[in-house]
Protein backbone atom coordinates (compact mmCIF):
# COMPACT_ATOMS: atom_id res chain seq x y z
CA UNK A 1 -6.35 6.03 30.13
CA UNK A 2 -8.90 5.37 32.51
CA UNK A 3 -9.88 6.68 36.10
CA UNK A 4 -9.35 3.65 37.90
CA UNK A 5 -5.69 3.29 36.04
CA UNK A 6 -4.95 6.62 37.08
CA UNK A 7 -5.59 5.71 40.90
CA UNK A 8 -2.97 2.78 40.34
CA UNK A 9 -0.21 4.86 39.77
CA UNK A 10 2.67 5.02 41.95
CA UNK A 11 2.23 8.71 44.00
CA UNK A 12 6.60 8.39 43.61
CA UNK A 13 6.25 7.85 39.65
CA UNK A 14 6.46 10.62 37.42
CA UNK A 15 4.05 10.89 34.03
CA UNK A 16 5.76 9.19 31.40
CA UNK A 17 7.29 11.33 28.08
CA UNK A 18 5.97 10.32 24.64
CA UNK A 19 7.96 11.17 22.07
CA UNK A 20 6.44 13.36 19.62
CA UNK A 21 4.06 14.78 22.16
CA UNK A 22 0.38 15.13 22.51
CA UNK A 23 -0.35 11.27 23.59
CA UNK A 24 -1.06 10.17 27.40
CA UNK A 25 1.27 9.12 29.25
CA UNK A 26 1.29 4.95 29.15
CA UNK A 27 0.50 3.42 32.84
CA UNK A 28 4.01 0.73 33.98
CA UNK A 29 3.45 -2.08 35.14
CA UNK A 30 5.53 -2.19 37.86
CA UNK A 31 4.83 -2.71 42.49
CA UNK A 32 1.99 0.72 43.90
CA UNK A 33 3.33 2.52 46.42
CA UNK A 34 0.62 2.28 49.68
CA UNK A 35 0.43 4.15 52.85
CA UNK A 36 1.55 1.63 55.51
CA UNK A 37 -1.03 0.13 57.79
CA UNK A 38 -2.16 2.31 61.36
CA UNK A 39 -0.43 0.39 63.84
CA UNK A 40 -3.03 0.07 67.19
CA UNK A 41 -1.62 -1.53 69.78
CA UNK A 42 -2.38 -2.11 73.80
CA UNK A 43 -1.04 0.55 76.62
CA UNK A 44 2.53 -0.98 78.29
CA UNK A 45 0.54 -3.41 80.78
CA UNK A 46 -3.19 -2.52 80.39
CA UNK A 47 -5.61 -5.79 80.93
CA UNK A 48 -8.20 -4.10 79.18
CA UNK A 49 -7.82 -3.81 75.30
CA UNK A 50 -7.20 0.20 75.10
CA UNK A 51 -9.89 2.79 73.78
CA UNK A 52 -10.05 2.39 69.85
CA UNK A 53 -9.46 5.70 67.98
CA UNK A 54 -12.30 5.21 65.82
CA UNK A 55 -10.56 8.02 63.21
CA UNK A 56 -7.73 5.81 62.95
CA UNK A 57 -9.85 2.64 62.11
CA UNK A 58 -11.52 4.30 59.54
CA UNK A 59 -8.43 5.61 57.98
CA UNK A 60 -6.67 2.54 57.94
CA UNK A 61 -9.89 0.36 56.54
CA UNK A 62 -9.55 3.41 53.62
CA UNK A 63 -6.09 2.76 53.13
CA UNK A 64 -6.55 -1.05 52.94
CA UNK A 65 -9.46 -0.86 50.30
CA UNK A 66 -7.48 1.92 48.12
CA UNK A 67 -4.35 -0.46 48.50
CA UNK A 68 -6.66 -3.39 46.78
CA UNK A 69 -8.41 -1.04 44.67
CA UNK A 70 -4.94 0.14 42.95
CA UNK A 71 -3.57 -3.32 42.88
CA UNK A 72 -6.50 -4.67 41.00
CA UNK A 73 -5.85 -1.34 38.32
CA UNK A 74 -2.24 -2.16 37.67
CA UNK A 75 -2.61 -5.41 37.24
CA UNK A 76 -5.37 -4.83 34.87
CA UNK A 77 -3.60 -2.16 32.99
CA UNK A 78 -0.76 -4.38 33.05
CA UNK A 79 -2.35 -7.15 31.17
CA UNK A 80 -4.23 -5.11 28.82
CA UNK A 81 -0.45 -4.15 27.05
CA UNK A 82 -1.10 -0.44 28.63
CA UNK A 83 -4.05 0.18 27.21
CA UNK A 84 -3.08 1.96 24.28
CA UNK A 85 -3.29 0.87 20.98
CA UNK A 86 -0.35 0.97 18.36
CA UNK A 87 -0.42 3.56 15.75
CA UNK A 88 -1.41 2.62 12.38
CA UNK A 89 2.33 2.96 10.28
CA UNK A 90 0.82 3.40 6.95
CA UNK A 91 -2.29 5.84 5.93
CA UNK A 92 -4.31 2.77 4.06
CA UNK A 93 -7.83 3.32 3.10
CA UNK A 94 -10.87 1.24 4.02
CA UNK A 95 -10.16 -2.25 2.46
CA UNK A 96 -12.24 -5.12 1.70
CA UNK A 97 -11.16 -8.28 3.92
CA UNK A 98 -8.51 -10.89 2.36
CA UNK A 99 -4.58 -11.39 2.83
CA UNK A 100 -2.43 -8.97 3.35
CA UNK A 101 -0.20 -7.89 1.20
CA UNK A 102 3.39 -7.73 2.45
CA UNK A 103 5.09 -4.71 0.71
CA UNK A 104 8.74 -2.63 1.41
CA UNK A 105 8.08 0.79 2.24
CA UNK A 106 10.44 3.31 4.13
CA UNK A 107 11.70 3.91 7.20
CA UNK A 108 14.27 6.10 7.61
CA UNK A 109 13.72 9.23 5.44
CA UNK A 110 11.42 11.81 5.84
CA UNK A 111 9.39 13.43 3.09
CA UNK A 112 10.73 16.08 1.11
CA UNK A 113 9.49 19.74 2.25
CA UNK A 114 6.62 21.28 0.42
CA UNK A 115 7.61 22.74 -2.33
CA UNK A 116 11.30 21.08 -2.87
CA UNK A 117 12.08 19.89 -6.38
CA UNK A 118 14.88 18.14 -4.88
CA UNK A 119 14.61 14.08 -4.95
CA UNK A 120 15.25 12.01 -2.42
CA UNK A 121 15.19 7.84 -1.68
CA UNK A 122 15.97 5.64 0.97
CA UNK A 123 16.16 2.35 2.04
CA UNK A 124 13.57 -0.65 2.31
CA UNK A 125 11.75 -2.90 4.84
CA UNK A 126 8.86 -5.12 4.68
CA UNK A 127 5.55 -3.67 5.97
CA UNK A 128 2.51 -5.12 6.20
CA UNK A 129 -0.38 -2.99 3.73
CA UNK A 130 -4.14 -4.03 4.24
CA UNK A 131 -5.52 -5.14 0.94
CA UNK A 132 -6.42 -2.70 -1.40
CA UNK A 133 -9.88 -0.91 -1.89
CA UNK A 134 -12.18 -3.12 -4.43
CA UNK A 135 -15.38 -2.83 -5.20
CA UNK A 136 -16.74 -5.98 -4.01
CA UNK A 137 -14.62 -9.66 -4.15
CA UNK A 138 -12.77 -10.81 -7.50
CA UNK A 139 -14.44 -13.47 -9.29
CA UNK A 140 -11.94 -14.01 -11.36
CA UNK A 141 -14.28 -16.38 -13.74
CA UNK A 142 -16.15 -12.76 -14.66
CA UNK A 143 -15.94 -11.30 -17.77
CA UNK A 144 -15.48 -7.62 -16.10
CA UNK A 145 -14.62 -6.96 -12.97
CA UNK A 146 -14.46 -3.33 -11.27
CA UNK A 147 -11.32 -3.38 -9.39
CA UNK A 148 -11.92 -0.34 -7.64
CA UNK A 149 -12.25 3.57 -7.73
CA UNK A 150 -10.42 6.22 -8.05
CA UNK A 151 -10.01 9.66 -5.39
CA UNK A 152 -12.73 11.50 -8.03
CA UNK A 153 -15.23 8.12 -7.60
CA UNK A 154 -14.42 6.63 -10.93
CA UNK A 155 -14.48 3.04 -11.92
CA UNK A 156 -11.18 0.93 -12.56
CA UNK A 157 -12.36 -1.67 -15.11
CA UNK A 158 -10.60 -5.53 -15.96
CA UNK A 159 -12.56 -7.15 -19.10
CA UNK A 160 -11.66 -10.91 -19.11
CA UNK A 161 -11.35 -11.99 -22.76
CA UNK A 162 -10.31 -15.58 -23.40
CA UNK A 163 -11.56 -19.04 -21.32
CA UNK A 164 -10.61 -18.64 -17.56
CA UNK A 165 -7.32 -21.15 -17.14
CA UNK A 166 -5.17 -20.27 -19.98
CA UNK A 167 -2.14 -18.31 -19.94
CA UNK A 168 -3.01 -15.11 -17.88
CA UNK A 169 -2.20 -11.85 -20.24
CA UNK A 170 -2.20 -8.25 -18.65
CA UNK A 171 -2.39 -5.13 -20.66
CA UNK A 172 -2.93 -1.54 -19.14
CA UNK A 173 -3.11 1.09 -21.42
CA UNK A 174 -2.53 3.74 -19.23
CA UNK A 175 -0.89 4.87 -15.88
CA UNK A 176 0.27 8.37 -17.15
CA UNK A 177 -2.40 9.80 -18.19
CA UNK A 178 -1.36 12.68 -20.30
CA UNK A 179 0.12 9.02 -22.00
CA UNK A 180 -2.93 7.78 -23.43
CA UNK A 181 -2.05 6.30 -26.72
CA UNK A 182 -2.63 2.85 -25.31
CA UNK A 183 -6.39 3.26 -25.14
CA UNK A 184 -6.34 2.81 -28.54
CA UNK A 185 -4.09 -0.36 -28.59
CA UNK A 186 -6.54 -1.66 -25.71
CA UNK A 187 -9.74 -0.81 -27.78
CA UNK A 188 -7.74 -3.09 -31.01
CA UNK A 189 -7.28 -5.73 -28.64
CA UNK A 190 -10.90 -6.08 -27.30
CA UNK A 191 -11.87 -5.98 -31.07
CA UNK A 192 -9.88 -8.47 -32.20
CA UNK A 193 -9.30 -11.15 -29.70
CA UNK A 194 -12.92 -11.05 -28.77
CA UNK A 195 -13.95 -13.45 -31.35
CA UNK A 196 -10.35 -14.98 -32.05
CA UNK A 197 -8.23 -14.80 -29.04
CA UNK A 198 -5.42 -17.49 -29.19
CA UNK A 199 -5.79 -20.97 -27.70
CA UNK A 200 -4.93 -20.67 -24.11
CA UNK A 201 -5.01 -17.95 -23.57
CA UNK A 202 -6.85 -15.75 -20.97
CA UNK A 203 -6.26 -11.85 -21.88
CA UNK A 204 -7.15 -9.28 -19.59
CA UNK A 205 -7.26 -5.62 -20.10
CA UNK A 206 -7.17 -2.15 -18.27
CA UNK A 207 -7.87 0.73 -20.39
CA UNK A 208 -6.95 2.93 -17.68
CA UNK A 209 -5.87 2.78 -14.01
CA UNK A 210 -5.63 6.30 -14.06
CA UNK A 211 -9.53 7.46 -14.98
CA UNK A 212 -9.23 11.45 -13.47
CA UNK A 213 -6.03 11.97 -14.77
CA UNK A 214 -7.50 10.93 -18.22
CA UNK A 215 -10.21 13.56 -17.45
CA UNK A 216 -8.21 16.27 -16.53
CA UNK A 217 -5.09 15.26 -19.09
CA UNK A 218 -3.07 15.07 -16.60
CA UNK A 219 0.17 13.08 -15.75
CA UNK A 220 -0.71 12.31 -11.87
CA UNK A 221 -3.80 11.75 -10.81
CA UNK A 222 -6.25 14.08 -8.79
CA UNK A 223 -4.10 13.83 -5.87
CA UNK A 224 -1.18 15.23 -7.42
CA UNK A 225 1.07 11.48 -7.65
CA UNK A 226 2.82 10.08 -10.24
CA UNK A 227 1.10 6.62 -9.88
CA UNK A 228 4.06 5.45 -11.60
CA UNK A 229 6.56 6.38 -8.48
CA UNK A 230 3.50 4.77 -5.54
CA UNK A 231 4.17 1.44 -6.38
CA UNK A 232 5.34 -0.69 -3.05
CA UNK A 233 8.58 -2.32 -4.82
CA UNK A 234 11.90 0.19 -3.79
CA UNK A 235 9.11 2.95 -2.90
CA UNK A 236 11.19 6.19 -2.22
CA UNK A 237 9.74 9.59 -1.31
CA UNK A 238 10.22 11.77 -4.62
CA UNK A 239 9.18 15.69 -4.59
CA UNK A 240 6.17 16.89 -3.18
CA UNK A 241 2.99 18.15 -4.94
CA UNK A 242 2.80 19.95 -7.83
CA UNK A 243 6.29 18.18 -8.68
CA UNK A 244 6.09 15.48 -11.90
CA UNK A 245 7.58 12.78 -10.35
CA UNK A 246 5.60 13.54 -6.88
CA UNK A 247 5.70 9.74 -4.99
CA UNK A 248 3.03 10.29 -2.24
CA UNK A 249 2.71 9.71 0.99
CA UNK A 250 3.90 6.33 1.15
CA UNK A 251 3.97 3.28 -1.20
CA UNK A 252 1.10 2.26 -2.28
CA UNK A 253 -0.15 5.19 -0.51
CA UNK A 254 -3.05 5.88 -3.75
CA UNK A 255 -6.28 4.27 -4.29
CA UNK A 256 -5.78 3.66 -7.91
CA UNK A 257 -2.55 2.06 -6.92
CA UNK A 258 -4.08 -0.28 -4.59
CA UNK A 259 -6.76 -1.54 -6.41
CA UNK A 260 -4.32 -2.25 -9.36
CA UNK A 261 -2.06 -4.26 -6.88
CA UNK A 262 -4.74 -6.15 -5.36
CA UNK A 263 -6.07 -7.31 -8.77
CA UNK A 264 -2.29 -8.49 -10.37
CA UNK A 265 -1.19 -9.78 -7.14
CA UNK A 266 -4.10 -12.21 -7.34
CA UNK A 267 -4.18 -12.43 -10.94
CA UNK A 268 -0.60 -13.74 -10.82
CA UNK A 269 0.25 -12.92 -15.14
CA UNK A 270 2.49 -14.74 -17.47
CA UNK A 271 2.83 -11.49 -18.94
CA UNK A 272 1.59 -8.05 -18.16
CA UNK A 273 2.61 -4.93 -20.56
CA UNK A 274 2.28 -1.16 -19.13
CA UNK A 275 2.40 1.58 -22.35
CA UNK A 276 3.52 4.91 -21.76
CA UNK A 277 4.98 7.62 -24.29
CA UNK A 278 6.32 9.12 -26.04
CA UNK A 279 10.47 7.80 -25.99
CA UNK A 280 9.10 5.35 -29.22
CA UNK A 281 10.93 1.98 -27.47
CA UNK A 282 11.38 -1.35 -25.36
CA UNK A 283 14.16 -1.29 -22.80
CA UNK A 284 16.27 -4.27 -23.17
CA UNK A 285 16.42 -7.37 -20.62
CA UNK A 286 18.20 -10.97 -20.35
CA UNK A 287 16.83 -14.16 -20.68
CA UNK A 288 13.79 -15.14 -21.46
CA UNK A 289 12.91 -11.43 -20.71
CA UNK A 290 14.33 -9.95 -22.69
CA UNK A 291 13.69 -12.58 -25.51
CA UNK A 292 9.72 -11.84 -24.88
CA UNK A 293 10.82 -7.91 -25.38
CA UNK A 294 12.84 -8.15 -28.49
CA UNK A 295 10.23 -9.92 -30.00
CA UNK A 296 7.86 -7.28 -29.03
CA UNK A 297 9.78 -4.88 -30.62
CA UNK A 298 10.44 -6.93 -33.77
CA UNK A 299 7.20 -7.23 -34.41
CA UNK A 300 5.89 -3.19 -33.92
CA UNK A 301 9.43 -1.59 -35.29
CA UNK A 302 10.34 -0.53 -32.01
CA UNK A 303 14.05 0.34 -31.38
CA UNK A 304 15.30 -2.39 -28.55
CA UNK A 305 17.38 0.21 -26.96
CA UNK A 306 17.44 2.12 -23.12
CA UNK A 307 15.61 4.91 -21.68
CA UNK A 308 15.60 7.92 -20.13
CA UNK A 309 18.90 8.18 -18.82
CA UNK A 310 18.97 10.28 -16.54
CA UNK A 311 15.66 11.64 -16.40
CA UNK A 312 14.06 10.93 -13.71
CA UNK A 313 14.03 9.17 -10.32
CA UNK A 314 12.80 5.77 -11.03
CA UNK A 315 11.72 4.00 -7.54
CA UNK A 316 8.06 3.04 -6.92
CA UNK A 317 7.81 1.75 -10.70
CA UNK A 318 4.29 -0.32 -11.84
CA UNK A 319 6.28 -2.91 -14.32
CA UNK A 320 9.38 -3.23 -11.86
CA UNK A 321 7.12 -3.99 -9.05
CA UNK A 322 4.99 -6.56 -10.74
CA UNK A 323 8.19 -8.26 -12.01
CA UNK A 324 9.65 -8.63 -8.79
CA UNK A 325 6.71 -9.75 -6.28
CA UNK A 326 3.26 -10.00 -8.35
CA UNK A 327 3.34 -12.23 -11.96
CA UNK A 328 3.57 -15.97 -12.05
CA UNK A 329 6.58 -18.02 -11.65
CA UNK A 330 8.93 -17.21 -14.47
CA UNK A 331 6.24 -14.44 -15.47
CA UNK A 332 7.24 -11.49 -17.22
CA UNK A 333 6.38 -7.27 -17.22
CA UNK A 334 7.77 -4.85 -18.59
CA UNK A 335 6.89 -1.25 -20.31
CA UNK A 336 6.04 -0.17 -24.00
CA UNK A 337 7.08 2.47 -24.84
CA UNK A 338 4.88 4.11 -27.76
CA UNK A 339 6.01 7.01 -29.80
CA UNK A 340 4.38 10.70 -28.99
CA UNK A 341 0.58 11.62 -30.41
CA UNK A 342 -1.89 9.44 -31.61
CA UNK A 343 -1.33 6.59 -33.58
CA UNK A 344 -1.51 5.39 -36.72
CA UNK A 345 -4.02 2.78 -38.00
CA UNK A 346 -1.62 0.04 -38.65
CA UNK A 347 0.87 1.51 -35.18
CA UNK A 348 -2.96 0.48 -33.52
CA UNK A 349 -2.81 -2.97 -35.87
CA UNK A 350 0.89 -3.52 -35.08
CA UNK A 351 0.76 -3.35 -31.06
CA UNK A 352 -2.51 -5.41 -30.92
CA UNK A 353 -1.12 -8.54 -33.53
CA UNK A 354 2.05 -8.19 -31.33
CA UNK A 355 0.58 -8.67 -27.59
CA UNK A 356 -1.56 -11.63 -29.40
CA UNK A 357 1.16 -13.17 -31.03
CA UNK A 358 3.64 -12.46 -27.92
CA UNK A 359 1.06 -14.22 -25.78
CA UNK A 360 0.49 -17.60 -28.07
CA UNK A 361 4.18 -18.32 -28.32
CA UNK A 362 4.71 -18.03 -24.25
């Protein structure tokens, strides 16, 4: 707050309480107390105007000029919206400029203690998240973009592989990244479609959003989160560090997990596909869903059958957020899950002819 602010303050009003403590009091806007005026006046019958007491004069000309001086404060405080500016709701990271990206995240639930293994969600609102952390602006018409970095300064790489204006095709080989048989499925894919991607097709691929997990062989990545909880769709705080389903701070709360929102929500897919391991499946959906995912599975020998019931806290999830608020109109995500180890040659052959074939009959 500033001096002159401080002068405009009633002398009657007492500092303001902030809740939480530590921040200046905020200035009201309300009337300033003043001294009232000397009052000099003539004797009872004098003819003469009386003797001036010259102490008085300059006391009230002081009291007159304060009087303006804290008027002119107030009101300037007053319009300024007290001075203070609000406090930032989410930890976001230096972003590049473009739209916002409206997301839910919580509001009513604190994070759990260090070192609970207890889990623990709440309810959702919309907040507004700056736009993610990119390396420079996506020219979606490029053949490889870098969408970002990651906390250990790693790339995040989209290759483009297809003519620009076809049916938009996501795959992202891996989020977990102690999960990493999709690299290989990726690698197929590049191989393949390179020279003979279907007509209409525009196919992009991630190898990894998760590049220092993949160097450490790790599940989270170097900040300790399950990148697969800090999605903005249903965010919940899960755990704390050092658990495996640790959420972070807040949705969307990682880098990796910015960048990789930024990119799909402007990429807008038909069809984007997340592998993981090791439950050897496709979950099961309805409509045309889940007539996309039981032909995925038909076509790599997957069982069509439900997951991990039971195992885990499952707010915060990359597919279920890019199904709800990020592919195209009637688009479709959802999760592969590939069996445990490396694959096989033909496994490798099986997932790559599938996403390919998959992506021509949309």
């Amino acid at each position: 707050m500033s001096r002159l602010c401080q002068i405009g303050r009633s002398t009657h009003e007492p500092p303001t309480g902030v809740a939480g403590g530590g921040a200046a009091p905020r200035v009201r806007a309300h009337g300033v107390s003043t001294r009232p005026d000397l009052d000099v006046r003539p004797a009872h019958g004098a003819t003469e105007p009386p003797l001036v007491d010259e102490t008085a004069v300059v006391l009230r000309s002081s009291t007159l000029v304060l009087g303006i001086v804290a008027s002119i404060a107030v009101a300037g405080c007053a319009a300024a919206g007290s001075g203070d500016p609000p406090s930032a709701s989410l930890d976001a990271s230096p972003t590049t400029t473009g739209p916002a990206a409206t997301i839910p995240s919580t509001t009513d639930a604190p994070a759990a203690p260090a070192g609970s293994s207890s889990t623990t969600t709440s309810s959702t609102t919309s907040t507004t998240l700056a736009p993610a952390t990119v390396a420079a602006e996506l020219d979606l018409t490029a053949d490889r973009l870098v969408l970002g970095t990651s906390i250990e300064g790693r790339p995040i790489v989209a290759e483009r592989v297809g003519a620009p204006g076809g049916r938009r095709i996501l795959v992202i080989g891996v989020i977990h990244a102690n999960e990493d048989a999709g690299v290989a499925v990726v690698d197929r894919l590049r191989e393949i479609a390179t020279p003979d991607v279907p007509s209409g097709v525009e196919l992009w691929l991630v190898e990894s959003m998760n590049p220092d997990g993949e160097a450490a062989q790790d599940r989270h990545n170097a900040d300790d989160v399950d990148l697969n909880r800090n999605f903005p769709y249903r965010w919940g705080p899960i755990g704390a560090p050092g658990d495996s389903q640790y959420a972070g701070t807040g949705p969307a709360s990682e880098p990796e997990t910015r960048a990789i929102v930024e990119f799909v929500s402007r990429l807008r897919p038909d069809l984007a596909l997340w592998y993981h391991q090791d439950a050897n499946l496709v979950i099961p959906g309805t409509g045309r869903d889940g007539d996309v995912r039981a032909r995925y599975a038909e076509l790599t020998g997957l069982p069509l059958a439900e997951c991990c019931g039971g195992g885990g806290v499952y707010t915060g999830i990359a597919a279920t957020w890019a199904r709800a608020e990020a592919v195209a109109p009637d688009g479709i995500a959802f999760i592969v899950e590939l069996p445990g180890g490396d694959l096989t040659p033909a496994q490798v052959e099986d997932h790559a002819t599938a996403v390919l074939t998959v992506a021509g009959e949309l």
